[in-house]
Protein backbone atom coordinates (compact mmCIF):
# COMPACT_ATOMS: atom_id res chain seq x y z
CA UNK A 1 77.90 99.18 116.79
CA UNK A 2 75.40 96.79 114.99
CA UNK A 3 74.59 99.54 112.43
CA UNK A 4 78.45 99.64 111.54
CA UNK A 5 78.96 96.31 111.65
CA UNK A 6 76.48 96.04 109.09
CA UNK A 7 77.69 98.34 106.94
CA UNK A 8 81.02 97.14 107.38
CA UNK A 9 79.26 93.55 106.46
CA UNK A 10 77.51 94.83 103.20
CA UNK A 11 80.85 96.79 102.02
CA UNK A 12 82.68 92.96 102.02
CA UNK A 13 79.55 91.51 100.29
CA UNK A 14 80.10 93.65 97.70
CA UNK A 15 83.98 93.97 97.39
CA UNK A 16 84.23 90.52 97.56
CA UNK A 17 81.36 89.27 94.73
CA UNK A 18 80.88 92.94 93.22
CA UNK A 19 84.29 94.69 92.56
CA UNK A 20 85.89 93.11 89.30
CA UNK A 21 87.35 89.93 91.66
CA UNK A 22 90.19 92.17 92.46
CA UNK A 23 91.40 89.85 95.09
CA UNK A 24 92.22 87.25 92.56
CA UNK A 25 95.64 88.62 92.07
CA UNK A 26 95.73 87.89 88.34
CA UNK A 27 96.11 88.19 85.44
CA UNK A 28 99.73 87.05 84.52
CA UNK A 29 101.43 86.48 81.19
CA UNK A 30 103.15 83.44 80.46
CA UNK A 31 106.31 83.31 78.67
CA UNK A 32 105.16 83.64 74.69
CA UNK A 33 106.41 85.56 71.48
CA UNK A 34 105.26 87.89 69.33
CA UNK A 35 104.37 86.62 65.43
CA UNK A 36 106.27 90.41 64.09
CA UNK A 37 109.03 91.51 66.73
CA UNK A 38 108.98 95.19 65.61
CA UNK A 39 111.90 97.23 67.16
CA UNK A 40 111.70 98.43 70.78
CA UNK A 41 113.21 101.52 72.17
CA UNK A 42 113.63 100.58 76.34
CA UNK A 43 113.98 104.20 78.67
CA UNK A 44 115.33 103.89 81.83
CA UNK A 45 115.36 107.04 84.24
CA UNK A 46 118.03 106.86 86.62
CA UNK A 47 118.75 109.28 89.50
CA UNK A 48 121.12 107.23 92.25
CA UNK A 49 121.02 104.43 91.24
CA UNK A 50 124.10 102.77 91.86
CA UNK A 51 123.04 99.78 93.63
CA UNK A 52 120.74 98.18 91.03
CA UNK A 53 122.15 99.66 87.55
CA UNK A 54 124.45 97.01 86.86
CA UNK A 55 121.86 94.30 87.13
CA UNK A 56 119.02 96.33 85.27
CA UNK A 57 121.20 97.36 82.37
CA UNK A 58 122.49 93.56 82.10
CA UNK A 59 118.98 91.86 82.16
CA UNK A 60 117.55 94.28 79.81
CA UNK A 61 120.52 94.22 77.23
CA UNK A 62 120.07 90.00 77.60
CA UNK A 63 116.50 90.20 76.02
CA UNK A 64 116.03 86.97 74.03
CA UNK A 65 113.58 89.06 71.45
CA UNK A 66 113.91 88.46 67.65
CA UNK A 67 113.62 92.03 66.72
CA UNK A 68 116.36 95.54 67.02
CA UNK A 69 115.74 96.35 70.36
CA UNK A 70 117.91 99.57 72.31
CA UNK A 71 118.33 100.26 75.98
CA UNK A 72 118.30 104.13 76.36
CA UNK A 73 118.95 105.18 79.79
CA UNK A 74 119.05 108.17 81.23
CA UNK A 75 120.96 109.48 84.29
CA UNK A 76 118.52 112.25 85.83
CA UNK A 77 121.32 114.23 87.58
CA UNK A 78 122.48 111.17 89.76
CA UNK A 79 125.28 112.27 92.26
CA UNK A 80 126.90 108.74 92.45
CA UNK A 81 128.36 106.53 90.13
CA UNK A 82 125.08 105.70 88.32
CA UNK A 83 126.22 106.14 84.97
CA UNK A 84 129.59 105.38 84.96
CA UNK A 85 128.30 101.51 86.48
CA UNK A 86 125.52 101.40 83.64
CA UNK A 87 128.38 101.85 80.76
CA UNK A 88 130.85 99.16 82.26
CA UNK A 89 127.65 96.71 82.81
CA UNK A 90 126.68 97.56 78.91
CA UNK A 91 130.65 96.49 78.06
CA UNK A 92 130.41 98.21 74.63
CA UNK A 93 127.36 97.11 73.74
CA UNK A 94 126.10 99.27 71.29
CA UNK A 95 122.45 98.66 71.47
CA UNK A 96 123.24 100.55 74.80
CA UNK A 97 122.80 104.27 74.88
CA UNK A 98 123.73 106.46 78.10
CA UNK A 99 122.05 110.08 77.92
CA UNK A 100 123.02 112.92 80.77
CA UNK A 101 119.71 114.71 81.45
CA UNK A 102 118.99 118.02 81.12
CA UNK A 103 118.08 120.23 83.31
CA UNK A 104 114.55 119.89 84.87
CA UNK A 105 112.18 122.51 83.95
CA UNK A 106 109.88 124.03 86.24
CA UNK A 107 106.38 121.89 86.87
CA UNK A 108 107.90 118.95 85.56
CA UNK A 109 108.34 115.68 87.72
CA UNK A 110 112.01 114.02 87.19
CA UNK A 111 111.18 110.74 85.91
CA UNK A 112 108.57 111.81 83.23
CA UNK A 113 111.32 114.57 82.52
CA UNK A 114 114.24 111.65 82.47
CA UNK A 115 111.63 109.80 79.78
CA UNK A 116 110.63 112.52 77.69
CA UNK A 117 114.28 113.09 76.89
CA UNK A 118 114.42 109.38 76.23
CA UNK A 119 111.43 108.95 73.67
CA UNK A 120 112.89 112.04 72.13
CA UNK A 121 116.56 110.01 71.35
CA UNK A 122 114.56 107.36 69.77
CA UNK A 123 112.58 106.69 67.01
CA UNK A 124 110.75 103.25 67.76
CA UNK A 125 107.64 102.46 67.34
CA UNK A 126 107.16 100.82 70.07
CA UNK A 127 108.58 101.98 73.90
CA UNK A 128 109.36 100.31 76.71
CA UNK A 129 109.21 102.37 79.97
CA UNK A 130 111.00 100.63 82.88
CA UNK A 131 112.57 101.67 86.14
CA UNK A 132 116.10 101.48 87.18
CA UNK A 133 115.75 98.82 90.02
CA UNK A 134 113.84 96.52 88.15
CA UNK A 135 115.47 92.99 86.86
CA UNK A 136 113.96 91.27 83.80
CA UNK A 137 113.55 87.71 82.82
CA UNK A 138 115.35 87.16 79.24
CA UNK A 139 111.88 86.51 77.81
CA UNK A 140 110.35 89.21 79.38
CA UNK A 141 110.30 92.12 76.42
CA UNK A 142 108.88 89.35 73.99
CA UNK A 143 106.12 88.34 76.10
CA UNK A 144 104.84 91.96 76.52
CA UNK A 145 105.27 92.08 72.89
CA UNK A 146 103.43 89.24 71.90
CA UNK A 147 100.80 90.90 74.55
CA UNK A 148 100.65 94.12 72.91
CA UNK A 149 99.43 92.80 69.21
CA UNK A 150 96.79 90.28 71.15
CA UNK A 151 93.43 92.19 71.15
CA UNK A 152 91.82 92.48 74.11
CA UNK A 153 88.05 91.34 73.86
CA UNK A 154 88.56 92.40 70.01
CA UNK A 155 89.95 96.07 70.79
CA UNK A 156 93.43 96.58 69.65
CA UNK A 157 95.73 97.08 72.32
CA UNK A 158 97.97 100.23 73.29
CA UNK A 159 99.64 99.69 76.09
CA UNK A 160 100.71 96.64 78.88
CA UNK A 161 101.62 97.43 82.06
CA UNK A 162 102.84 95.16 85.07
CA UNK A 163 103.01 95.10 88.63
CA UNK A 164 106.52 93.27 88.81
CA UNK A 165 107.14 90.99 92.12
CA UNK A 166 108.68 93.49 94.58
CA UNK A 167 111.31 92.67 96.96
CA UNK A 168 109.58 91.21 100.18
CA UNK A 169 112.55 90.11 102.25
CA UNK A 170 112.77 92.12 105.21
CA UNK A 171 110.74 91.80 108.34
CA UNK A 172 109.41 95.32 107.07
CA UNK A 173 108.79 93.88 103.70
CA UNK A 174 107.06 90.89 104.43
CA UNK A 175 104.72 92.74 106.64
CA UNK A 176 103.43 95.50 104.56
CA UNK A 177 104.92 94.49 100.57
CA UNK A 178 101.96 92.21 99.89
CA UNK A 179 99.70 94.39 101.24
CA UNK A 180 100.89 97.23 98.83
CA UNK A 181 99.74 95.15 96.02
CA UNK A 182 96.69 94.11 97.58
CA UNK A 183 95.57 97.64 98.02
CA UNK A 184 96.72 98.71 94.52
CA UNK A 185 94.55 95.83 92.90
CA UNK A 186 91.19 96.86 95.17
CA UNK A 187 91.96 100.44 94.42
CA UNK A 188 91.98 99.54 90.43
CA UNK A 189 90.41 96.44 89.64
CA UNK A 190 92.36 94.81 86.73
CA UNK A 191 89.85 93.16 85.69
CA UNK A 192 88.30 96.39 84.92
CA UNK A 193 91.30 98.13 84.01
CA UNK A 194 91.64 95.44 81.34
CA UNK A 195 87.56 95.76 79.80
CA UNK A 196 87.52 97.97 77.14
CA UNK A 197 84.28 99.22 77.74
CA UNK A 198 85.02 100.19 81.53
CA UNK A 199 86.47 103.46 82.46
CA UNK A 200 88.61 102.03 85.05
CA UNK A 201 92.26 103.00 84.25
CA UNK A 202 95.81 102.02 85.30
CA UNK A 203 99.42 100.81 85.03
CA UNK A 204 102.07 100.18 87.56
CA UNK A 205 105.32 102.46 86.24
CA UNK A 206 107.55 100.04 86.60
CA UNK A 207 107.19 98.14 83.35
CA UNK A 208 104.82 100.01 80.46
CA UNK A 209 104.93 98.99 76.78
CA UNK A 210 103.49 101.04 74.72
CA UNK A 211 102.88 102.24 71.15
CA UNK A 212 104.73 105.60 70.36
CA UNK A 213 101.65 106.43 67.95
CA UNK A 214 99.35 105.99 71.20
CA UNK A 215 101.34 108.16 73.36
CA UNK A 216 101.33 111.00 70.98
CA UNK A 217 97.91 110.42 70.34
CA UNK A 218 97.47 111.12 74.52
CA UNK A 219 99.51 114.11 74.08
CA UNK A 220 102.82 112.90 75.01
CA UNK A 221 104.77 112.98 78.30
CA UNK A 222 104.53 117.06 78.33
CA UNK A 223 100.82 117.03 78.66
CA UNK A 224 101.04 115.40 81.80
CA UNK A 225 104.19 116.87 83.00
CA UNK A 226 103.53 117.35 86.79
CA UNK A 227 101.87 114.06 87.57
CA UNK A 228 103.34 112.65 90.07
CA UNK A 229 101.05 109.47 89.88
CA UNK A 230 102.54 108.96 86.03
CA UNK A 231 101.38 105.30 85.50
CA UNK A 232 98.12 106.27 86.43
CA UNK A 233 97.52 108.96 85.05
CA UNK A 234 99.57 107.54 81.64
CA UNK A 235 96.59 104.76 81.37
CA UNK A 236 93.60 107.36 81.63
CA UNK A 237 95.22 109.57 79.01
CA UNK A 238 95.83 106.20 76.59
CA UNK A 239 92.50 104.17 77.48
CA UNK A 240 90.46 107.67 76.23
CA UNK A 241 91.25 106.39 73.01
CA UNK A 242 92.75 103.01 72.55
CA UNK A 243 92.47 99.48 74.85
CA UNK A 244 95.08 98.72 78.07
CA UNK A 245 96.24 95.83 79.80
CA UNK A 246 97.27 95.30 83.31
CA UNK A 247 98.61 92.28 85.19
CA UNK A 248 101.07 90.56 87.41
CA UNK A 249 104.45 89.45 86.35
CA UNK A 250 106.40 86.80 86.65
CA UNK A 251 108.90 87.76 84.40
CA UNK A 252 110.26 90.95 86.14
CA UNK A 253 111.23 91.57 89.87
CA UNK A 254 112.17 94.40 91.70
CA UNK A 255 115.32 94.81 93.73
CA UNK A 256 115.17 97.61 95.91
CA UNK A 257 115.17 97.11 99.56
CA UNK A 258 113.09 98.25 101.67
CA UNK A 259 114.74 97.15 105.19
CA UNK A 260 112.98 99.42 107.61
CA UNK A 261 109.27 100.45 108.17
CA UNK A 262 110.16 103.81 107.73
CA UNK A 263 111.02 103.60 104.20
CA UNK A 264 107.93 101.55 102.94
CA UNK A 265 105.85 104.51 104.83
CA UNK A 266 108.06 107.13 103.08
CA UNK A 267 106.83 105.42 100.07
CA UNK A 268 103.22 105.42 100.75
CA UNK A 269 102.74 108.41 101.78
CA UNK A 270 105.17 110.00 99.12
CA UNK A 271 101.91 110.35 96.65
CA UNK A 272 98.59 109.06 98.92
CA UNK A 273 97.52 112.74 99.35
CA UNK A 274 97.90 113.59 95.43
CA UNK A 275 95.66 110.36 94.70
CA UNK A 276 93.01 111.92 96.25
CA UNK A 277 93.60 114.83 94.61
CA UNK A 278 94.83 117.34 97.85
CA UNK A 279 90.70 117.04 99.19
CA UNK A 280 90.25 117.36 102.69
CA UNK A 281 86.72 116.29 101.69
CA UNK A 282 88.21 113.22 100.26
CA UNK A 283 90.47 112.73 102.76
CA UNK A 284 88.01 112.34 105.96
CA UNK A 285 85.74 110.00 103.54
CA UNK A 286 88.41 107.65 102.75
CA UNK A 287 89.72 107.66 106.10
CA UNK A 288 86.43 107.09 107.06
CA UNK A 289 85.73 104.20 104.71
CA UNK A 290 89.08 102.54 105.59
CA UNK A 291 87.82 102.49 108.87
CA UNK A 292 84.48 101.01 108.58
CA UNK A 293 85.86 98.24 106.17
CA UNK A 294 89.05 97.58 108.21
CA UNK A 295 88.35 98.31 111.96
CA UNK A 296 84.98 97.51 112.36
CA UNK A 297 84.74 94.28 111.67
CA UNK A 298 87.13 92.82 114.15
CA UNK A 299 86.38 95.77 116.69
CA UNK A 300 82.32 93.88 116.29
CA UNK A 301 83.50 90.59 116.24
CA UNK A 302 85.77 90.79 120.22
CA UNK A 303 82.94 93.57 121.62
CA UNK A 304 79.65 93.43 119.84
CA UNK A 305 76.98 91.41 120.49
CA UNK A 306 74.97 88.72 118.66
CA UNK A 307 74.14 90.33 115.31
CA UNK A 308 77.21 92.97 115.76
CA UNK A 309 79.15 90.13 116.45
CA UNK A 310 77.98 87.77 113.51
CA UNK A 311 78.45 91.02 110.75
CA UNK A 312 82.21 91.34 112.20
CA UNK A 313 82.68 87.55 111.69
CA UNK A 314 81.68 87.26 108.32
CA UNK A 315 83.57 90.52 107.35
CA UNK A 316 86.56 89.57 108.60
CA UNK A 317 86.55 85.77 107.17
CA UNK A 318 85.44 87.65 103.72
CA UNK A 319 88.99 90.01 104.39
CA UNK A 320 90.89 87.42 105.19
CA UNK A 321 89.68 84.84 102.37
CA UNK A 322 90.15 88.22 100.19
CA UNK A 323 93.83 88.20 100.70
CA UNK A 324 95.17 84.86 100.36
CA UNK A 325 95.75 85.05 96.83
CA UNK A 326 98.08 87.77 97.08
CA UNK A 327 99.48 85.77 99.93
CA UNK A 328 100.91 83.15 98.38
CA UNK A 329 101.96 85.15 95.21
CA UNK A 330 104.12 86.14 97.90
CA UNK A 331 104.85 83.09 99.87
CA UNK A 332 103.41 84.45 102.73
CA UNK A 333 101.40 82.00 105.28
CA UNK A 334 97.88 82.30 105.60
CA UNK A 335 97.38 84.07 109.45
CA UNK A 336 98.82 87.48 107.98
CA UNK A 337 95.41 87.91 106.48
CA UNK A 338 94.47 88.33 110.03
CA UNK A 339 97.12 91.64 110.36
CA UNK A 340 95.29 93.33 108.12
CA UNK A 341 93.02 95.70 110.56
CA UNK A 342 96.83 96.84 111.85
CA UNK A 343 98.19 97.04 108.36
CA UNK A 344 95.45 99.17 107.29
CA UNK A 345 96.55 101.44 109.93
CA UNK A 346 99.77 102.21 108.78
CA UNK A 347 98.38 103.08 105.74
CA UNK A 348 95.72 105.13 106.60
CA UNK A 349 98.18 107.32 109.13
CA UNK A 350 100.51 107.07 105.96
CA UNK A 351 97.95 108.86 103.94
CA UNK A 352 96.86 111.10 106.65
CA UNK A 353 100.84 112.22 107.32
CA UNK A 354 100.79 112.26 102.95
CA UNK A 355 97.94 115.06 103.28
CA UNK A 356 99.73 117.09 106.59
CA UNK A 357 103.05 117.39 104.73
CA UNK A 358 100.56 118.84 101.51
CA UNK A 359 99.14 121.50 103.59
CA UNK A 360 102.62 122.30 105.64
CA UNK A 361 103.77 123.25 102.09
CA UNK A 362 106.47 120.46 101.72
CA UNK A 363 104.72 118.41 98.95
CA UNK A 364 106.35 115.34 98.06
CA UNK A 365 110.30 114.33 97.58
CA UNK A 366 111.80 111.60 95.83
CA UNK A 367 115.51 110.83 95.38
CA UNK A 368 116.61 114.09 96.89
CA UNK A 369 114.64 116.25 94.71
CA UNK A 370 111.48 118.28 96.29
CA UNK A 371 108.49 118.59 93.65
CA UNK A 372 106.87 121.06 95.96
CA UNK A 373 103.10 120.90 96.92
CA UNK A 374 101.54 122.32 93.77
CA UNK A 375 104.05 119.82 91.88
């Protein structure tokens, strides 16, 4: 036990002073404009989205941004009343477009088959990839903007990302929501994500600005067809050549629910098996690293003794200090920092069920639609 706890003890030494600060829960962009608004095409993929349309396709067509703007979306097959909401929420507006998708081909995931048809329709040079359950702040386009021509640490930037505020109402929500983002920022660092001289990469898909020349220059949506981990992926393929920024918003919120515990699992494991790239090898490490960082320490601090006891103590303060920021981005009160041994469960047996349904030969499924194991 002491041996782990001190492992456990040196892994929170260094996430916590060593790991880009990730537990900061920053950056995020105030409300600014950009000195040239140059025209913006915004893609939306839709598949069922009947509940949030209206609201997305009203916030994005209110956009207080000085330059032509369009709102492309397109309905990816939906079997409700997707598109047919969108069109009476655009009330003629003709910046509004409404494209019925083709259909899928083979080894292509739907949403980065629902945007390549968009970028296709239009002709800006600058895109804005959003997702259909995601409400924006009239000044949110021009802030990205103005974000986009601002070098970062005297690169020119390529693309801005943000990790929106996500609905955290629910008992579910409020439980595991923060927690989500907490993860995501010690998993990528935005710190590092945002120096130009790391290799760190990422985005979070639910708001992505980017230049049209930069996404050709990564080869375009087709040359990573299959990901199902777009955003990701998206920022390695841009950052091999050009500068990217990721942050928090404040601007843009999502507003799917997530009621039951079930559903935020669902989500989790929908793509925790493809991150680690379908290793079984990977897969016992991280399950084994989870553990050391997340169990050990309060497992040390209630049954080891003395120096056991002291390593679980400090760990544990370090975790909870760690995740206070995200906390209150949240409005969450302090104690849930001390959940987070049984919140890292559910997301380690989410990853571990991610990685059983790989090898049963199910893959993952999204929105009715099965991208198969090899997807």
């Amino acid at each position: 036990m002491t041996l782990l706890a001190l492992l456990a003890l040196l892994a929170w030494i260094y996430l916590y002073l060593l790991h880009g600060q990730f537990w900061q829960s920053g950056p995020e962009l105030a409300p600014a404009r950009p000195a040239t608004a140059v025209p913006v095409d915004i893609i939306v993929p839709a598949r069922d989205e009947a509940e949030t349309i209206g609201a997305v396709v009203q916030s994005l067509l209110a956009q207080d941004y000085a330059g032509p703007f369009r709102v492309i979306l397109v309905d990816d097959g939906s079997t409700d009343r997707t598109g047919d909401i969108a069109i009476r929420a655009a009330n003629g507006d003709p910046r509004f477009a409404l494209l019925r998708g083709g259909e899928k081909p083979a080894g292509w995931s739907g949403k980065l088959w629902a945007l390549e048809q968009g970028v296709a329709h239009g002709a800006a040079p600058v895109l804005l990839f959003t997702d259909a359950d995601i409400v924006h702040d009239p000044r949110h386009l021009a802030t990205l903007a103005a974000r986009l021509v601002t070098p970062e640490r005297g690169a020119r930037l390529d693309m801005v990302s943000e990790m929106v505020r996500l609905n955290c109402e629910s008992a579910a929500e409020r439980a595991l929501v923060p927690a989500f983002v907490y993860f995501f920022q010690m998993l990528y660092p935005f710190a590092r994500v945002n120096d130009p001289l790391d290799g760190t990469a990422a985005a979070a898909g639910g708001t992505v600005l980017i230049r049209r020349e930069a996404l050709e220059r990564a080869g375009g949506l087709a040359a990573m067809h299959g990901a199902l981990i777009d955003d990701v992926t998206l920022a390695g393929r841009v950052k091999r050549g050009g500068a990217v920024f990721l942050g928090h918003s404040g601007l843009a919120r999502s507003i799917r629910p997530y009621p039951r515990l079930a559903e935020i699992r669902a989500m989790i494991s929908r793509t925790a098996f493809t991150q680690l790239h379908y290793s079984g090898l990977l897969l016992a490490l991280t399950l084994a690293g989870l553990a050391v960082v997340w169990l050990v320490p309060p497992l040390a601090l209630l049954f080891g003794h003395e120096v056991a006891a002291l390593c679980g103590l400090i760990a544990s303060l370090l975790a909870v200090l760690s995740y206070q920021p995200t906390l209150r981005r949240y409005g969450r009160g302090w104690y849930w920092g001390l959940a987070l041994p049984l919140i890292a469960l559910v997301y380690m047996e989410a990853t571990l069920a991610s990685a059983l349904r790989y090898w049963r030969g199910t893959g993952a499924a999204w929105k009715s639609r099965d991208y198969g194991a090899d997807a």
